[in-house]
Protein backbone atom coordinates (compact mmCIF):
# COMPACT_ATOMS: atom_id res chain seq x y z
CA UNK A 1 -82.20 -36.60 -68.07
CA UNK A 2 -78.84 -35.17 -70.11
CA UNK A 3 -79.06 -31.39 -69.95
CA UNK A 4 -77.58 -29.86 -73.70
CA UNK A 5 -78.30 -26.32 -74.53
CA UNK A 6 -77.34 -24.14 -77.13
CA UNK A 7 -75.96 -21.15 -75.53
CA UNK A 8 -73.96 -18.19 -77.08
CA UNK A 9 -70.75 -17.27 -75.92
CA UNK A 10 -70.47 -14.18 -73.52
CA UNK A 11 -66.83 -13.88 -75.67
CA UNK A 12 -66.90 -14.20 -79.42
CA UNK A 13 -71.07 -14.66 -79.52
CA UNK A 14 -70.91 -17.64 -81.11
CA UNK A 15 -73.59 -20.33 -80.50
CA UNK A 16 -72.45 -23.73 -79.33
CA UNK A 17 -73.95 -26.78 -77.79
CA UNK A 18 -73.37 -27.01 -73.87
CA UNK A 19 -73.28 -30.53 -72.70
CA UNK A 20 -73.57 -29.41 -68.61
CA UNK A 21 -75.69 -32.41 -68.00
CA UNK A 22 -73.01 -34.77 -69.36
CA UNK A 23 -69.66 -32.74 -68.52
CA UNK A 24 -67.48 -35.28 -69.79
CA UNK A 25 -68.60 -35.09 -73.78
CA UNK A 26 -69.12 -31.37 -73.16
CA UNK A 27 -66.44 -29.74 -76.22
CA UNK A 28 -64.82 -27.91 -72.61
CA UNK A 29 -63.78 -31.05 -71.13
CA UNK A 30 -61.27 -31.15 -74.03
CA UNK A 31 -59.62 -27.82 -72.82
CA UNK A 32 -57.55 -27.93 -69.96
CA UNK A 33 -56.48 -24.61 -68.13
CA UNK A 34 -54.68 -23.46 -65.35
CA UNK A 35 -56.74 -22.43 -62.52
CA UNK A 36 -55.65 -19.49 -62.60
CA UNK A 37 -56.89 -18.96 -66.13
CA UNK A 38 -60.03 -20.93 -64.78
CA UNK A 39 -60.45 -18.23 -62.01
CA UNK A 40 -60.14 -15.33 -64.87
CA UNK A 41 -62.50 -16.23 -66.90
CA UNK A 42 -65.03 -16.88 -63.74
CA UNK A 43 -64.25 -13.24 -62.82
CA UNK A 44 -64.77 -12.02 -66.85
CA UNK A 45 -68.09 -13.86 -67.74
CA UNK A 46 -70.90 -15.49 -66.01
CA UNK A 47 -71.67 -18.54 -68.30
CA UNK A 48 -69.63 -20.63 -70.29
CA UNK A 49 -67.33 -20.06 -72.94
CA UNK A 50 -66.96 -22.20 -76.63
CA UNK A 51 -63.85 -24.37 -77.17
CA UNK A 52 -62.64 -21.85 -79.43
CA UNK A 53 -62.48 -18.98 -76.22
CA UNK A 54 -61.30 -21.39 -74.06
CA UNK A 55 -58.40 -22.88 -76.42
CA UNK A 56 -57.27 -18.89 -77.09
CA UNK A 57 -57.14 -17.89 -73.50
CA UNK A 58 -55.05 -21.56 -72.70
CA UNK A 59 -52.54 -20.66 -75.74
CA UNK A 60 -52.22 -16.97 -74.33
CA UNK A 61 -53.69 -14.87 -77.22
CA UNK A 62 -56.65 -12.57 -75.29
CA UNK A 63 -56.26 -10.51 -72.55
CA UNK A 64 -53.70 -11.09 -69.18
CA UNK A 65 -55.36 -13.03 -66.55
CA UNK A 66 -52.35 -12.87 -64.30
């Protein structure tokens, strides 16, 4: 069974659609990141972040995370 939820982002608290069950259509998979911005934002939130949060933290324009 594909697991999709809508969850709210811990960052911005928007609501998007989490495709966990099917990672690879998941709007993340689109994003990639360094790990070390990968280890950040395990260390910030506890859930997932929306493409949005994830693209700004890739291009550099929220908080250090080194």
């Amino acid at each position: 069974m594909v697991e999709h939820e809508i969850l709210e982002c811990p960052r911005c608290h928007k609501a998007f659609e989490c495709k966990l069950g099917s990672i690879t259509i998941c709007q993340c998979s689109d994003v990639s990141l360094m790990e070390v911005q990968k280890e950040w934002i395990g260390q910030q939130w506890d859930s997932c972040l929306c493409k949005d949060c994830l693209l700004a933290i890739k291009q550099g324009e929220t908080e250090r995370y080194s």
